[in-house]
N, C-alpha and C. Protein backbone atom coordinates (compact mmCIF):
# COMPACT_ATOMS: atom_id res chain seq x y z
N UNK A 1 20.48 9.19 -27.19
CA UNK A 1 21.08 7.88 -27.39
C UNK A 1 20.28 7.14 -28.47
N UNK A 2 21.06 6.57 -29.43
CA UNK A 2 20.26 5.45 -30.43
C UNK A 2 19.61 4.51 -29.88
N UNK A 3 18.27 4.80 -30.25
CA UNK A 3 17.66 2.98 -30.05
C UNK A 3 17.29 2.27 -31.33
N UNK A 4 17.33 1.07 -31.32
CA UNK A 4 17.49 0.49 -32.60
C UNK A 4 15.92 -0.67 -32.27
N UNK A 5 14.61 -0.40 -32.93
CA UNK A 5 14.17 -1.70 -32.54
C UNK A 5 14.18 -2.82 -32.91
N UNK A 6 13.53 -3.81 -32.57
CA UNK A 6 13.87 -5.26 -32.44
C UNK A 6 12.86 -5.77 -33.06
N UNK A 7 12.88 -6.40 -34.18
CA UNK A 7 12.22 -7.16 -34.29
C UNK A 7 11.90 -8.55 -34.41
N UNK A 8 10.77 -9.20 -33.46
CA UNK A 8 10.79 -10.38 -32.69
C UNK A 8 9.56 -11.70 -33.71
N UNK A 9 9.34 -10.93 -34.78
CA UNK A 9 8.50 -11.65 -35.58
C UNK A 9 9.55 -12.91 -36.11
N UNK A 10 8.61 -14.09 -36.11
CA UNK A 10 9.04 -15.33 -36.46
C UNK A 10 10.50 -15.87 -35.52
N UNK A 11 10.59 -15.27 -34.51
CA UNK A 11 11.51 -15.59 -33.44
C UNK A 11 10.90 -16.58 -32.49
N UNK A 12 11.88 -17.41 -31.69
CA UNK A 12 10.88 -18.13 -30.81
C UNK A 12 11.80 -17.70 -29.31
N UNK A 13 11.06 -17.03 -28.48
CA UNK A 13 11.35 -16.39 -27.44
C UNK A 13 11.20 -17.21 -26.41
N UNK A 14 12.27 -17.42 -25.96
CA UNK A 14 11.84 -18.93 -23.81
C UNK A 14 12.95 -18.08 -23.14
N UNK A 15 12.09 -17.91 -22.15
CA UNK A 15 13.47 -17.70 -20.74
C UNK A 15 14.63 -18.58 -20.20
N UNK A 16 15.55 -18.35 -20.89
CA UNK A 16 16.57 -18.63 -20.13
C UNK A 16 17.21 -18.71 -18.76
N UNK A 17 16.47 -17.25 -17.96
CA UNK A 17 16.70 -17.44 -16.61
C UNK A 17 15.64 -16.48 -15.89
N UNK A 18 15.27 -17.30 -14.98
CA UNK A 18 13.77 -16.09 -14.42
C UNK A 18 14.09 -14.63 -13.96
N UNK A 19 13.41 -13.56 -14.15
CA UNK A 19 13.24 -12.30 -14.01
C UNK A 19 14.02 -12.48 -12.81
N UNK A 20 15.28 -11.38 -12.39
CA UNK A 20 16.02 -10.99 -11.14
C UNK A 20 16.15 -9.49 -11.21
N UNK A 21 16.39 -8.81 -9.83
CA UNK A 21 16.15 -7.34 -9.76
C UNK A 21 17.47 -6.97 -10.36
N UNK A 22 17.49 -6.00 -10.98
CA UNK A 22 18.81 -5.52 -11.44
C UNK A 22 19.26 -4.21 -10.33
N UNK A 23 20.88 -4.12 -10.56
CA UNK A 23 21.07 -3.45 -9.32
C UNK A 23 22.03 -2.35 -10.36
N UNK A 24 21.76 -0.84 -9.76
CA UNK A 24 23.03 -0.03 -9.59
C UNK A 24 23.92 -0.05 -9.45
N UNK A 25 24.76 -0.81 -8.22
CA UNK A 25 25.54 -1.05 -7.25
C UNK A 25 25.40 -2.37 -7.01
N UNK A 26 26.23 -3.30 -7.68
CA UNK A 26 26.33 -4.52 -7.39
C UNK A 26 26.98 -4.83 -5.43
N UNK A 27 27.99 -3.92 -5.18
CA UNK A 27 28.13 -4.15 -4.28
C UNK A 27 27.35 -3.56 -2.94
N UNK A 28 26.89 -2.45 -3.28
CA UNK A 28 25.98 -2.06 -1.87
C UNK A 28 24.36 -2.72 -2.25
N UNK A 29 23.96 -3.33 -3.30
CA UNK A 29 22.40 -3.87 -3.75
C UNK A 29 21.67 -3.15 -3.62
N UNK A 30 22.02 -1.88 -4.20
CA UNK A 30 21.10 -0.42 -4.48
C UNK A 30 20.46 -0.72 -6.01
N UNK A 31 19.15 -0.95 -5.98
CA UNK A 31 18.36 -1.13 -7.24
C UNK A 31 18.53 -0.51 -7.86
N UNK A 32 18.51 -0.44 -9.31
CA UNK A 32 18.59 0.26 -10.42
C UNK A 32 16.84 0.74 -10.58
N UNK A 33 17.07 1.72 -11.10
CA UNK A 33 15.27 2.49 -11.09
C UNK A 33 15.24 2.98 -12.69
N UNK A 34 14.45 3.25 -13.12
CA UNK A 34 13.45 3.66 -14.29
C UNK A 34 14.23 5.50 -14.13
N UNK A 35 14.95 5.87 -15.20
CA UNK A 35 15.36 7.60 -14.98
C UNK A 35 13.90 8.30 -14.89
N UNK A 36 12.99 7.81 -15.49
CA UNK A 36 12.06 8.55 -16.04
C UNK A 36 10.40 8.57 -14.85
N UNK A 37 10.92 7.27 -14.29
CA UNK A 37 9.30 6.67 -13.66
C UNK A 37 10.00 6.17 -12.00
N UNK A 38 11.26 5.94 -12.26
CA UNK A 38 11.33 5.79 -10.74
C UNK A 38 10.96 3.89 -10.29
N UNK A 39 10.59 3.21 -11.50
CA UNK A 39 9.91 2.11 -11.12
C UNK A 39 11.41 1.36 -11.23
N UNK A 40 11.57 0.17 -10.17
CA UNK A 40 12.29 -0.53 -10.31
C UNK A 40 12.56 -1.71 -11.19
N UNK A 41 13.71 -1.74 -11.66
CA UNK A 41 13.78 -2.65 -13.07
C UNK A 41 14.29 -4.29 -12.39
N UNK A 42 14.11 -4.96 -13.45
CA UNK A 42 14.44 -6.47 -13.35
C UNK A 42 14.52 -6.82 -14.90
N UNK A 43 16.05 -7.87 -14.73
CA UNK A 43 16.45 -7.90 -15.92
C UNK A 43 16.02 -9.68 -15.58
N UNK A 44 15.78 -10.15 -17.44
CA UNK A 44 15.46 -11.60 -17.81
C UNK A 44 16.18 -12.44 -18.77
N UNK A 45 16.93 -13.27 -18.77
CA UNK A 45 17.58 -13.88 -19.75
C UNK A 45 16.59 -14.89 -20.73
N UNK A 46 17.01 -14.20 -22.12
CA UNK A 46 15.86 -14.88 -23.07
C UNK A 46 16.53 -15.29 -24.39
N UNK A 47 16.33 -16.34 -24.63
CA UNK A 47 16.64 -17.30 -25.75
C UNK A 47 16.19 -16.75 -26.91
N UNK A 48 16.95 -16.19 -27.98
CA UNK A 48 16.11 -15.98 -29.06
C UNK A 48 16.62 -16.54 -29.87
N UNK A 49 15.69 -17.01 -30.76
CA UNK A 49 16.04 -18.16 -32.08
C UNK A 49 15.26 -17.32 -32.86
N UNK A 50 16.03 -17.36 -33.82
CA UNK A 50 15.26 -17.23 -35.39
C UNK A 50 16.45 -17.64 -36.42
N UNK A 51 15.96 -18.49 -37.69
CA UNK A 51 16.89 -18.47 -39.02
C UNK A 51 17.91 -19.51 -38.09
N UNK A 52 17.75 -20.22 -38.15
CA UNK A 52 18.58 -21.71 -37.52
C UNK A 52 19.60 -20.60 -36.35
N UNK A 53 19.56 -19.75 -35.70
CA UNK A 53 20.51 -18.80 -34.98
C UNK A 53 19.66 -18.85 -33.30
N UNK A 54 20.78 -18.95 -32.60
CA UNK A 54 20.32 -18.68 -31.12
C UNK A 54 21.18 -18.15 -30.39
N UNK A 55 20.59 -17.20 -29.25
CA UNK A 55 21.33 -16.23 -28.88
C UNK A 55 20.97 -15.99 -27.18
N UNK A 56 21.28 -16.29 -26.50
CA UNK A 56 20.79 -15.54 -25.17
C UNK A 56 20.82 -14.37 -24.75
N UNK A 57 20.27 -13.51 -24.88
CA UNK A 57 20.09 -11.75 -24.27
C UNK A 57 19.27 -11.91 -23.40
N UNK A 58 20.72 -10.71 -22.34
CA UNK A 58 19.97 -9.92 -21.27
C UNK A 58 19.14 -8.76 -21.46
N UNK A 59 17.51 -9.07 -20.92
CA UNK A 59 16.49 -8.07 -21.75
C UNK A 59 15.86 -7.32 -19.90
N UNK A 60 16.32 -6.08 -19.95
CA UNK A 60 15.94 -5.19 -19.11
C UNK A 60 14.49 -5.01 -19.19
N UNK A 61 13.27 -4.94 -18.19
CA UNK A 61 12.52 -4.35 -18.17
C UNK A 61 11.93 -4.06 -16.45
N UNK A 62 10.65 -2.83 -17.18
CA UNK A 62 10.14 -2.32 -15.24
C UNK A 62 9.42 -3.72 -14.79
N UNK A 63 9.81 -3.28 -13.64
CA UNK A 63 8.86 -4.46 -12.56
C UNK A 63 7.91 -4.49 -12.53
N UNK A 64 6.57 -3.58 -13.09
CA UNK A 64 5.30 -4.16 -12.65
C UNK A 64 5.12 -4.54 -14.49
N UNK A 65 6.05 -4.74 -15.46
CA UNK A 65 5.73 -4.66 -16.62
C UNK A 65 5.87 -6.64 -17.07
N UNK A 66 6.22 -7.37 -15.88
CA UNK A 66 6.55 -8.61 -16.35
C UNK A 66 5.37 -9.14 -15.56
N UNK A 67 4.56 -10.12 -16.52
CA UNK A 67 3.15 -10.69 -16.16
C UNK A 67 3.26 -11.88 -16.38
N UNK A 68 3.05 -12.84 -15.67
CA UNK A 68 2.66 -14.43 -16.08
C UNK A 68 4.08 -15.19 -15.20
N UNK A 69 4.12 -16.56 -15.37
CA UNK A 69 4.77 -17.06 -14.59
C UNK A 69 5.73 -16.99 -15.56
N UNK A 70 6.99 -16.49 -15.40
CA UNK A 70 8.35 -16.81 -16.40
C UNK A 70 9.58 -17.78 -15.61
N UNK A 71 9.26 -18.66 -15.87
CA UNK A 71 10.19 -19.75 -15.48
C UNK A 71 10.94 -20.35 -16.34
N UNK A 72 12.13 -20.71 -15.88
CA UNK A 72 12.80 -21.34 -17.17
C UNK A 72 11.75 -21.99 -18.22
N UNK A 73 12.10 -21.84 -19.59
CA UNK A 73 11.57 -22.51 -20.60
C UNK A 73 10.32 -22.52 -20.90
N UNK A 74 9.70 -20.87 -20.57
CA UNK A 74 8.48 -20.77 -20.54
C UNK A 74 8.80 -19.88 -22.12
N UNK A 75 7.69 -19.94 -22.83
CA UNK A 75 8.05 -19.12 -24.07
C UNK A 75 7.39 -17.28 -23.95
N UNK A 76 8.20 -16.52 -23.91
CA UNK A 76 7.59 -15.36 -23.60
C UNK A 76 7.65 -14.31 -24.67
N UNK A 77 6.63 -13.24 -24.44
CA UNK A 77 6.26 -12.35 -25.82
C UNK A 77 7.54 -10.57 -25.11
N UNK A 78 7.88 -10.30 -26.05
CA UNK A 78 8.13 -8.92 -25.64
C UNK A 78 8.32 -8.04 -26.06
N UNK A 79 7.24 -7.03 -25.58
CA UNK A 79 6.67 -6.06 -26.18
C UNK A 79 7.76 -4.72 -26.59
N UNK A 80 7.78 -4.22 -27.60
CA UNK A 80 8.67 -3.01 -27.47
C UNK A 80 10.35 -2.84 -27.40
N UNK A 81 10.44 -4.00 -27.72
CA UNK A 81 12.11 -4.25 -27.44
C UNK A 81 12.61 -3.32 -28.06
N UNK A 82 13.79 -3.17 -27.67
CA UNK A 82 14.58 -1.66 -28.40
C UNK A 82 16.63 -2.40 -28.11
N UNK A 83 17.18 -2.38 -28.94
CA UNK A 83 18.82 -2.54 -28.67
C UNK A 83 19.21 -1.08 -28.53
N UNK A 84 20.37 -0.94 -27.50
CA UNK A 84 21.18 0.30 -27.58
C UNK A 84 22.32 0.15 -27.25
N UNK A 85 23.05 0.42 -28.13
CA UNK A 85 24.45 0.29 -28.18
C UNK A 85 25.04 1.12 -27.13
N UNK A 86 26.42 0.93 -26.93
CA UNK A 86 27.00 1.38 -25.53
C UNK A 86 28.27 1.56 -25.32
N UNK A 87 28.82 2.27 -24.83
CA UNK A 87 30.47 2.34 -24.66
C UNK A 87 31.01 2.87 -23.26
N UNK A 88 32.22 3.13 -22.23
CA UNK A 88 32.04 3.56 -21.68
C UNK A 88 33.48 3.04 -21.47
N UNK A 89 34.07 3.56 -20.47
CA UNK A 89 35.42 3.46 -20.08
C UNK A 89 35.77 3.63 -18.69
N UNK A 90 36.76 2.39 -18.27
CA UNK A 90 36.71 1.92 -17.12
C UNK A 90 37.90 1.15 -16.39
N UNK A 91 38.47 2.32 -15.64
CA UNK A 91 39.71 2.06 -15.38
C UNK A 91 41.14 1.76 -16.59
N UNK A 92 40.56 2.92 -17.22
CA UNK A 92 41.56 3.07 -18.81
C UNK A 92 41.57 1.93 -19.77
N UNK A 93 40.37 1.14 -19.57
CA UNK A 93 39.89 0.13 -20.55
C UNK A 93 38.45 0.59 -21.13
N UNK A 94 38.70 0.58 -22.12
CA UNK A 94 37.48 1.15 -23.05
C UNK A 94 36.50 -0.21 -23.13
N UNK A 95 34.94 -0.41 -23.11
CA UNK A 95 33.87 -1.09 -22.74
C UNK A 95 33.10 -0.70 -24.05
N UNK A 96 32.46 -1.53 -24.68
CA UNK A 96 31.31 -1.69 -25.54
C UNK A 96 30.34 -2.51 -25.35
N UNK A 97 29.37 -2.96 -26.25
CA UNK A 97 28.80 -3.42 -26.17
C UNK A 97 26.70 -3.43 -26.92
N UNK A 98 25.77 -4.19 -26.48
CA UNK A 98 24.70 -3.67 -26.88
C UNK A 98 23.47 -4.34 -25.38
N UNK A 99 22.80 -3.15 -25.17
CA UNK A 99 21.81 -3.73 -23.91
C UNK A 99 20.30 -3.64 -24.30
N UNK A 100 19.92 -4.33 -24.27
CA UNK A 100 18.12 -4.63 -24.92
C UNK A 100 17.42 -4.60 -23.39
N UNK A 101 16.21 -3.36 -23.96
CA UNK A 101 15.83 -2.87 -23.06
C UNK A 101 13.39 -3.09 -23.67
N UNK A 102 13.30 -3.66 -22.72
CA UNK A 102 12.04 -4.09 -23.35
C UNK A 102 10.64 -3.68 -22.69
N UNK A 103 9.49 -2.77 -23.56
CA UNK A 103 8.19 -2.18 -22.79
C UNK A 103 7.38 -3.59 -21.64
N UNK A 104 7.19 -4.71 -21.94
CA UNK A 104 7.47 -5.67 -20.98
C UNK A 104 7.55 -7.05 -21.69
N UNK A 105 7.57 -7.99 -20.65
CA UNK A 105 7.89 -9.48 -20.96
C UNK A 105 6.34 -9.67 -20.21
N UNK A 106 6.03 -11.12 -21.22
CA UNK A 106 4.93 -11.51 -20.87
C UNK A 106 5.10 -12.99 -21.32
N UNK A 107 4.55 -13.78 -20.11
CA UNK A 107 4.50 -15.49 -20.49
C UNK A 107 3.24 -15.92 -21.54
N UNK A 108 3.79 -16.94 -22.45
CA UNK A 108 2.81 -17.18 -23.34
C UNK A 108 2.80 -18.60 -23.61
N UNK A 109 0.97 -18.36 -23.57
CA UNK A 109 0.39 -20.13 -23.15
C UNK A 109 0.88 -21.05 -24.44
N UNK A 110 1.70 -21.76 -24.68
CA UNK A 110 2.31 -22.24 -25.62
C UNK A 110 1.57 -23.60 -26.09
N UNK A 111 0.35 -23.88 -25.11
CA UNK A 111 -0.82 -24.85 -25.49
C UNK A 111 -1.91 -24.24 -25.88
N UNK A 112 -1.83 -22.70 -26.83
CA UNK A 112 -3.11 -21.08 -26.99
C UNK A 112 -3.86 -22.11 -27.75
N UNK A 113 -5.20 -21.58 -27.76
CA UNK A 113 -6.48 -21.76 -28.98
C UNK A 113 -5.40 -21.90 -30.52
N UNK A 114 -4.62 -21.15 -31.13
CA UNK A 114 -4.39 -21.79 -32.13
C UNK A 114 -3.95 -22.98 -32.22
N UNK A 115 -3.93 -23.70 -31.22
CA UNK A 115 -3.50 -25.18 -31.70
C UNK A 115 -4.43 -25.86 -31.76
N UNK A 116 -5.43 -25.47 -31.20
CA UNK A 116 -6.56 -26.19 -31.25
C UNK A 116 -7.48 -26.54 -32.82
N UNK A 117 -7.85 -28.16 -33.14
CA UNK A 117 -8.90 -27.86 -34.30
C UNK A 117 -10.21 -28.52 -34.02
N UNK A 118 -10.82 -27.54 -34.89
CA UNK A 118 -12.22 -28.15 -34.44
C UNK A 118 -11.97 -29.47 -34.73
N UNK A 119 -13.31 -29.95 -34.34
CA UNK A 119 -13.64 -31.54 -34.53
C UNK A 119 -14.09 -31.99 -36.23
């Protein structure tokens, strides 16, 4: 499958909606797992701005890979993002689309040492 990466330079990244478990099976709430690791995933809604443009994406990642408090409107870093396009067909309606899938999300202190100046 194509992955396409992402790049998040000069973007300004905030959560839109806090980390929730993503499911397999919406109706029986059978978690969706990692093919590879088995780790259970949780998807995050994240604001991305760059070039006067804003966009909300749903950004997949593993559960022990999201660190820091991500609460709405927290600005977060993420590592490894990758887009992959998608298609699939469903009940004789053909489905597209693109799902961003990310190595992790991490909250970032948006009051860091670079704002700081000496005296």
């Amino acid at each position: 499958m194509q992955q396409i990466p992402v790049d998040t330079a000069g973007a300004m990244l905030m959560v839109a909606t806090p980390p929730q478990p993503k499911y397999a099976n919406q109706k029986t709430q059978e978690r969706a797992a990692d093919t590879r690791t088995g780790e259970f995933l949780m998807t995050v809604d994240v604001l991305f701005v760059k070039d006067g443009n804003a966009e909300v994406v749903k950004v997949t990642v593993g559960e022990s890979s999201i660190s820091g408090e991500l609460a709405m409107g927290t600005p977060v870093a993420l590592t490894g993002l990758i887009a992959r396009p998608w298609e699939n067909e469903f009940n004789g309606q053909k489905r597209h689309g693109i799902s961003f899938r990310a190595v992790a999300a991490t909250a970032v202190d948006a009051g860091g040492s670079k704002n700081l100046k000496a005296a």
